[in-house]
Each structure stands twice: as C-alpha cells, then as structure tokens.
C-alpha atoms as a PDB file:
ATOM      1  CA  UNK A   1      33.438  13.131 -17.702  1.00  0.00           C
ATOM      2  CA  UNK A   2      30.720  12.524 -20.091  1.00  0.00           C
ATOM      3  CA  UNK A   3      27.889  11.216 -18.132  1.00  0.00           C
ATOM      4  CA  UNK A   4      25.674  11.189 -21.309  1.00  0.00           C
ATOM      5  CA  UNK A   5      28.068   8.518 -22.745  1.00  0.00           C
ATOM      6  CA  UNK A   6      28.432   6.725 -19.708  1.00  0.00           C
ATOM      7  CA  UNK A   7      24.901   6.391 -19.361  1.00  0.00           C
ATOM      8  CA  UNK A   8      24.351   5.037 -23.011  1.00  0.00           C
ATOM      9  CA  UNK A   9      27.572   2.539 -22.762  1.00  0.00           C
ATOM     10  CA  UNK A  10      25.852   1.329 -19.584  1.00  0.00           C
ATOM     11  CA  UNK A  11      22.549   0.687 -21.130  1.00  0.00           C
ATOM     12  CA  UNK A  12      24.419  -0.570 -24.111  1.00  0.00           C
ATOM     13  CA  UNK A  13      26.237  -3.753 -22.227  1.00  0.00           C
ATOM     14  CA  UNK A  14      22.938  -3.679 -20.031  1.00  0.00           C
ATOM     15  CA  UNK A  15      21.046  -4.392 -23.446  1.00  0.00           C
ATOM     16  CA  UNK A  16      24.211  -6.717 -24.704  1.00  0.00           C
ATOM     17  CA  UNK A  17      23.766  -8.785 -21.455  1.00  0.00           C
ATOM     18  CA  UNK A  18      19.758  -9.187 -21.396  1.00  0.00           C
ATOM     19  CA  UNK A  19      19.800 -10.160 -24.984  1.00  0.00           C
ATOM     20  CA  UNK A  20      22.302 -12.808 -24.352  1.00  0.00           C
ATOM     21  CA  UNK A  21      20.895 -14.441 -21.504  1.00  0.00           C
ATOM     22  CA  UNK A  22      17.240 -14.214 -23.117  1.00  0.00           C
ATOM     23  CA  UNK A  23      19.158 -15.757 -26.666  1.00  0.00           C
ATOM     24  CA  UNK A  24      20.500 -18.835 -24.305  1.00  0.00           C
ATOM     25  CA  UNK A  25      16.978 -19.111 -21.925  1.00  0.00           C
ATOM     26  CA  UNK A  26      15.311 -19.629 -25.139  1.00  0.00           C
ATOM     27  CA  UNK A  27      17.421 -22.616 -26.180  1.00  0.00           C
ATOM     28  CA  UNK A  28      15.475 -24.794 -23.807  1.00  0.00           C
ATOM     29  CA  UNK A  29      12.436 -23.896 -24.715  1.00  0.00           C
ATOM     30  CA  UNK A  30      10.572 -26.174 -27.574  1.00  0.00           C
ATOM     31  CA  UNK A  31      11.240 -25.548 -30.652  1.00  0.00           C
ATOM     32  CA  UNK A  32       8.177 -24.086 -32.217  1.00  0.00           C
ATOM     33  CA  UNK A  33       8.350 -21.702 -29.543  1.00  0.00           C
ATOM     34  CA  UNK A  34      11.953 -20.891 -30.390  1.00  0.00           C
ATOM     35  CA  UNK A  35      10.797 -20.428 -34.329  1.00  0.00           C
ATOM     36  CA  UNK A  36       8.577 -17.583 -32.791  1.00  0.00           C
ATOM     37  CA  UNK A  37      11.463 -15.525 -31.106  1.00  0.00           C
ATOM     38  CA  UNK A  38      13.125 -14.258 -33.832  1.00  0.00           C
ATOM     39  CA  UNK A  39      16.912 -11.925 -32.887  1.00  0.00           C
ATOM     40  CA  UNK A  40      14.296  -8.500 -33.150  1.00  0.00           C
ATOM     41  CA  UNK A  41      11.940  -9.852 -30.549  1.00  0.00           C
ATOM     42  CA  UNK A  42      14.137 -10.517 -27.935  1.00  0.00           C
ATOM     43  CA  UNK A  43      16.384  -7.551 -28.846  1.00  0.00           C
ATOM     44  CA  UNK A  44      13.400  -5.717 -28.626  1.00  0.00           C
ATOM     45  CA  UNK A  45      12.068  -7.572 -25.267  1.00  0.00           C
ATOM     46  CA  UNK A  46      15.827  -6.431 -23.931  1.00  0.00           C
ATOM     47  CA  UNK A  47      14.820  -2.759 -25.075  1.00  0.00           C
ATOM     48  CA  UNK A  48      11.422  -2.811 -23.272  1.00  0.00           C
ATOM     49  CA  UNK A  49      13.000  -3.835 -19.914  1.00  0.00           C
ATOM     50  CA  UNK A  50      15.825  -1.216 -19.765  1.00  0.00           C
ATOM     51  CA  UNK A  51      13.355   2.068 -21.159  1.00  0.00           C
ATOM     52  CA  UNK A  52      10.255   1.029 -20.395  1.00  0.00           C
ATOM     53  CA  UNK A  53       8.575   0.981 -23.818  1.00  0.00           C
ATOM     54  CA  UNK A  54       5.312  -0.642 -22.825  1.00  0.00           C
ATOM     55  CA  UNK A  55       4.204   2.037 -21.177  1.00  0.00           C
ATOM     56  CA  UNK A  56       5.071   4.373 -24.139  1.00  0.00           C
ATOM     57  CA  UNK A  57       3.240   2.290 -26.299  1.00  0.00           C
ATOM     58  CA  UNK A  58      -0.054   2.165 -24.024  1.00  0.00           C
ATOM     59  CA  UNK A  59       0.683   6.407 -23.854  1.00  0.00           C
ATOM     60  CA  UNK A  60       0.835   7.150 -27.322  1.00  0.00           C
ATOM     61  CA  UNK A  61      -2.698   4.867 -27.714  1.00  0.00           C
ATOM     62  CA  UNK A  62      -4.119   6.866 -25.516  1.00  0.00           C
ATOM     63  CA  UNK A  63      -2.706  10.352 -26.778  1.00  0.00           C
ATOM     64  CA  UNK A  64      -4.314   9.204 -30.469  1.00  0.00           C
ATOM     65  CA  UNK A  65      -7.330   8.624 -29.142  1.00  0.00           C
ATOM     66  CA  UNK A  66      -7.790  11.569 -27.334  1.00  0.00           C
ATOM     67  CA  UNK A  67      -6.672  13.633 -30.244  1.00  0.00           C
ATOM     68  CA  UNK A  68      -9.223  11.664 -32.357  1.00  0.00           C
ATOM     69  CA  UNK A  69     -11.735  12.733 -30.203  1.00  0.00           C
ATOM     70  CA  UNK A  70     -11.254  16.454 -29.998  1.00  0.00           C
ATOM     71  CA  UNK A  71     -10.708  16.360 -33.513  1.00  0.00           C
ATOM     72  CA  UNK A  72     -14.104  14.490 -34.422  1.00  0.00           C
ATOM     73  CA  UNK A  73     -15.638  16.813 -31.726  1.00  0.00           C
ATOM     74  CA  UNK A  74     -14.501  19.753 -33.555  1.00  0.00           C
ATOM     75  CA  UNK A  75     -15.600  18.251 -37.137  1.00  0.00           C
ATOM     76  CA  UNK A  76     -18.996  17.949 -35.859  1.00  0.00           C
ATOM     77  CA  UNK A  77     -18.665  21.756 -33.695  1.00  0.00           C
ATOM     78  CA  UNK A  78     -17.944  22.858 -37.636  1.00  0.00           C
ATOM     79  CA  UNK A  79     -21.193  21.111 -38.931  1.00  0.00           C
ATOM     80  CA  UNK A  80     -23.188  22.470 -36.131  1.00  0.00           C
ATOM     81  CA  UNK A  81     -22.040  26.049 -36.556  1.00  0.00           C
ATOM     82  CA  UNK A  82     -22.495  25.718 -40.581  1.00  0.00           C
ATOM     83  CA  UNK A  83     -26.023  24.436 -40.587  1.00  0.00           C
ATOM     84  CA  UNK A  84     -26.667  27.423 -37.757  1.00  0.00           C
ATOM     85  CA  UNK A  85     -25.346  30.207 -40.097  1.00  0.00           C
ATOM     86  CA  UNK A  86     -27.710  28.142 -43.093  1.00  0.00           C
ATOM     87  CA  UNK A  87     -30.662  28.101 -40.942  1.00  0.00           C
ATOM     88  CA  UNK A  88     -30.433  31.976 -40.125  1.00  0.00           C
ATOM     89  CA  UNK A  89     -29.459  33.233 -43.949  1.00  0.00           C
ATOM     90  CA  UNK A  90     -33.114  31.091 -44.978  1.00  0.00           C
ATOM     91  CA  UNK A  91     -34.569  32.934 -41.757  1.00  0.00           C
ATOM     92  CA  UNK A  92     -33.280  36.400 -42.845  1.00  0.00           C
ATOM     93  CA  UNK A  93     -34.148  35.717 -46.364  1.00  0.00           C
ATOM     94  CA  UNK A  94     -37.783  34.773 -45.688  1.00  0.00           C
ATOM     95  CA  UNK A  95     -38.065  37.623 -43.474  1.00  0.00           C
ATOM     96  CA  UNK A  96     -36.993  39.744 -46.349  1.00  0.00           C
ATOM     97  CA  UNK A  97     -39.129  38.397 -48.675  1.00  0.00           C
ATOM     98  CA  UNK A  98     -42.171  38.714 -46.746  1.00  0.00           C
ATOM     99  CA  UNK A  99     -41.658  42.392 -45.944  1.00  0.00           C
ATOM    100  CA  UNK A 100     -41.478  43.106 -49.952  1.00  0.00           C
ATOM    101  CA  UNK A 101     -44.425  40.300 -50.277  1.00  0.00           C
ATOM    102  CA  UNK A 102     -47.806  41.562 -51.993  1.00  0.00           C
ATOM    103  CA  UNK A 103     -50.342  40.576 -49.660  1.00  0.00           C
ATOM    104  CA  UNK A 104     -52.313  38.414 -52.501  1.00  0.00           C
ATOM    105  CA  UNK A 105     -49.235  36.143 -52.841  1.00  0.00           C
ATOM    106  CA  UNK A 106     -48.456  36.094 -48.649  1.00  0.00           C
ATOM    107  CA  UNK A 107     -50.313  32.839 -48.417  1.00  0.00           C
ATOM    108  CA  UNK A 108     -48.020  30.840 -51.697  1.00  0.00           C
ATOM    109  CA  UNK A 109     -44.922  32.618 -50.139  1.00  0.00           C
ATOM    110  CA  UNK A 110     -45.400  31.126 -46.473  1.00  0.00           C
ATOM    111  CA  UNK A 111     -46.232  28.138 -47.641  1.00  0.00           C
ATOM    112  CA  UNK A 112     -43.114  28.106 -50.139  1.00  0.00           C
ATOM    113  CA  UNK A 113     -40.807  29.217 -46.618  1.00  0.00           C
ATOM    114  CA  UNK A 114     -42.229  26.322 -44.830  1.00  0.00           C
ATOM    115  CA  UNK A 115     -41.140  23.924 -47.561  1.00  0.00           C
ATOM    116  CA  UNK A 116     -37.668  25.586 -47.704  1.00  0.00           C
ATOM    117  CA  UNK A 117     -37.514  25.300 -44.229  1.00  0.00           C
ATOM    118  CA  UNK A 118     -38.531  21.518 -43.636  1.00  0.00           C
ATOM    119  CA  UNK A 119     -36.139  20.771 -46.871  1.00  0.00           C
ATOM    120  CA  UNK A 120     -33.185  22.339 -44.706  1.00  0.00           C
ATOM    121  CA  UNK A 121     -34.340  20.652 -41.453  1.00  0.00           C
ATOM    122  CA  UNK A 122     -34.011  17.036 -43.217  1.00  0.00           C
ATOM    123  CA  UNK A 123     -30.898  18.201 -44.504  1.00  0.00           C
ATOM    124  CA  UNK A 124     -29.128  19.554 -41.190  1.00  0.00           C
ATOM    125  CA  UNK A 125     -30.892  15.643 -40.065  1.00  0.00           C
ATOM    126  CA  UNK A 126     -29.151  14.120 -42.636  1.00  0.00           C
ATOM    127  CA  UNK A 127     -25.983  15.160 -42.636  1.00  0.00           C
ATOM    128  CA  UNK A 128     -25.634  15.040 -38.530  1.00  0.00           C
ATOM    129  CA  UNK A 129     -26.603  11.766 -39.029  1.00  0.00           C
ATOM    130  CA  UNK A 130     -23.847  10.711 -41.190  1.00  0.00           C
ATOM    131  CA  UNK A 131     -20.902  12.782 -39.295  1.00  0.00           C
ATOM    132  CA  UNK A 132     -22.525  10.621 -36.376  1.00  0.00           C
ATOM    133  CA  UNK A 133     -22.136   7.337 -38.209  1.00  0.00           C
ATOM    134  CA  UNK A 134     -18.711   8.728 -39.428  1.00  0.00           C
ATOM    135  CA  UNK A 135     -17.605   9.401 -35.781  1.00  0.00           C
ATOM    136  CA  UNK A 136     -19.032   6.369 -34.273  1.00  0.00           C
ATOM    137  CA  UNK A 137     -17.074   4.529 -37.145  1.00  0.00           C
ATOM    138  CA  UNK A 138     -13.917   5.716 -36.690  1.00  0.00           C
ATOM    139  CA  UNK A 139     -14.194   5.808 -32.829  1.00  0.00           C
ATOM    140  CA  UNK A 140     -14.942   1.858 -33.107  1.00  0.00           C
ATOM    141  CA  UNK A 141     -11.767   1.686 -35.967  1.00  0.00           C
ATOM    142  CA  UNK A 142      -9.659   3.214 -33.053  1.00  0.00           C
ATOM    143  CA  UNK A 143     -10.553   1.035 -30.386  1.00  0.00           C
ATOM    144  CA  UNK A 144      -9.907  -2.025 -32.719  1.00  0.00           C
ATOM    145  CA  UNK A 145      -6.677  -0.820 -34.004  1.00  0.00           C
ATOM    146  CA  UNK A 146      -5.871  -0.091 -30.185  1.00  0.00           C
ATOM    147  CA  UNK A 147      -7.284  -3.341 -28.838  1.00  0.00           C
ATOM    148  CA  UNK A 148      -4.714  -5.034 -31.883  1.00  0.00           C
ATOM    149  CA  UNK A 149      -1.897  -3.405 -30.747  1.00  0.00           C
ATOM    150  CA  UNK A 150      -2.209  -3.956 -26.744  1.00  0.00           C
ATOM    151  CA  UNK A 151      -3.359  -7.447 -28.026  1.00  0.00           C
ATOM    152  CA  UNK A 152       0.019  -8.191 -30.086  1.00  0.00           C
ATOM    153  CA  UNK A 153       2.187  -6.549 -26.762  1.00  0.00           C
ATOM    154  CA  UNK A 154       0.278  -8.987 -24.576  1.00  0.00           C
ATOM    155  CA  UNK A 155       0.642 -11.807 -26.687  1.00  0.00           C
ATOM    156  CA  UNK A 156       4.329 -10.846 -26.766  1.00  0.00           C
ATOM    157  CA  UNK A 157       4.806 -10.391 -22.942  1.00  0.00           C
ATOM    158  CA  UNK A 158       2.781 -13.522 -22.074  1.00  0.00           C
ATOM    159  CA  UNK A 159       5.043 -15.460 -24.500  1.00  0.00           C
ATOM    160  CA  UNK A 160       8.161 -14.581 -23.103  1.00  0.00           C
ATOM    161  CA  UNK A 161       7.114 -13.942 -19.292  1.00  0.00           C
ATOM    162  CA  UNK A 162       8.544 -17.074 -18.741  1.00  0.00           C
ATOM    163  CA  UNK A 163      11.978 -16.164 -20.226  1.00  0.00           C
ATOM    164  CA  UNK A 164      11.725 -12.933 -18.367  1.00  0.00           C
ATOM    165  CA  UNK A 165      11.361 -15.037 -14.682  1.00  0.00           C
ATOM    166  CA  UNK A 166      14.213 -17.259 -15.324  1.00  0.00           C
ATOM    167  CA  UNK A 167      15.927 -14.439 -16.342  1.00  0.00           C
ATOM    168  CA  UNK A 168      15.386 -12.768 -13.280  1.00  0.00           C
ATOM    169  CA  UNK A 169      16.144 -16.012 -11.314  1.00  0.00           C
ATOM    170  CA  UNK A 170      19.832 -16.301 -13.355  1.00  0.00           C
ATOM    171  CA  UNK A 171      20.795 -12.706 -12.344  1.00  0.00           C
ATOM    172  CA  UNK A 172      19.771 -13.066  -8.739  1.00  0.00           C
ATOM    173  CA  UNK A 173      21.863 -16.232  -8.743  1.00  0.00           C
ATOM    174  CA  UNK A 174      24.691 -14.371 -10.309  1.00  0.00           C
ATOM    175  CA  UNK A 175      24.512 -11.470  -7.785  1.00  0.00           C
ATOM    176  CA  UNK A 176      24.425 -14.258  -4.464  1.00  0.00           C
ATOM    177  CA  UNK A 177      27.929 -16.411  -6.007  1.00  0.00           C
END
C-alpha cells in the first residue's frame, strides 16, 4: 500500500471539499466582498487550513531577518577588522619613519603623522557611519517589507474568518446528521 499516495489523495478531496464549501459560503456574502475572493484565494485559504502555511510564512520572515542580521553584522565585523589592519600599517609606517628620521626634521614628521592619523580617524568615522545608516536602513526596509506581508495575511484571514466559522459550523452539522 502506498501510504504516500493515500496521504496526498486524502488531502487532495480534503482540499476539493474546503474549496467547495468556501466557493458556496461566499455566495451569500455581498457582492463587493465576493469580487475580492477570487478562485486562488480561497484555493489558497483551503491550502492554508490543511498544511498550515501561515505559520511557514511568519517562519521564513523570521529566518530572513535573522540572516539579514548576521549578515549586516558580519559586513560591519569586515569594516571593523579593515580599518584595524589600516590603522596599524599607518602605525608601523610612522614608527618606521621616525626611526630613519633626522632629528632636524622629527618635529615636521610628527606633526605630518598626526595629520595622517586624524585624516584616517575621520575616515574609519565616516565610513562606520554610513555602514550604520546602511544597516539601520535596510533593518527598517525589512521590518516594512515584513510588517506588508503579515499585514496582507491578516487582511486575508480577517476577511474570510467569517467564511472559515460557518465553515466550521457546516461540517460539524454534517458530522451530527
């Protein structure tokens, strides 16, 4: 026996028989409302109740955002790590240069270092500031598009709720005759 197949003919006529009785619930609702319900919707509606796809959709939000995250996280990790290894190369290189440094020019060479220095400090400011902008962006973008999504699934389930009750209510009274 082929239990796979069993299992997907059952969820099959299970599907079949939710989208009919949603297709004939909605026939006595108004008619703008009906306009809104197009054959997907309530196929898909059907779906949702015999797999559980709401929850898969609120899942994979969350698994995008977390992977956002680490990956911003490790963006900025990269920044950090590159203005570290830019900081020490002018650190070695002044060190270097001051070692070889005639003692007339010391004075014009620190004061040279320090400008170097303070030039790469605004820059490491500078561009940390923009990665955070960047992140803090595209964080906010995320919890739009996610706030969108969950928005249109609401909007959806609120809508047909109702369908979904007297639904309910018809198989119950099925099941008692």
């Amino acid at each position: 026996m082929d239990t796979h197949g069993a299992d997907s003919t059952k969820q099959q006529e299970r599907h079949y028989f939710l989208l009919s009785e949603l297709q004939s619930l909605v026939k006595d609702l108004s008619s703008s409302f009906q306009q809104r319900l197009s054959y997907n919707t309530l196929s898909d509606l059907a779906l949702a109740l015999i797999d559980g796809t709401v929850y898969e959709i609120v899942q994979g939000l969350l698994d995008i955002q977390h992977l956002t995250e680490k990956n911003l996280y490790n963006q900025r990790q990269k920044l950090h790590c590159e203005h570290q290894a830019l900081k020490q190369d002018l650190l070695r290189k002044h060190k270097d240069a001051l070692q070889s440094c005639k003692s007339h020019n010391l004075v014009l060479l620190r004061s040279n270092q320090q400008a170097e220095l303070e030039a790469l400090e605004i820059r490491v400011r500078e561009e940390q500031r923009m990665m955070d902008k960047k992140i803090v962006a595209e964080m906010d973008q995320k919890v739009i598009d996610q706030q969108n999504t969950l928005e249109k699934e609401l909007t959806v389930q609120m809508n047909l709720l109702e369908l979904i009750l007297k639904l309910q209510q018809k198989e119950s009274q099925c099941g008692t005759l």
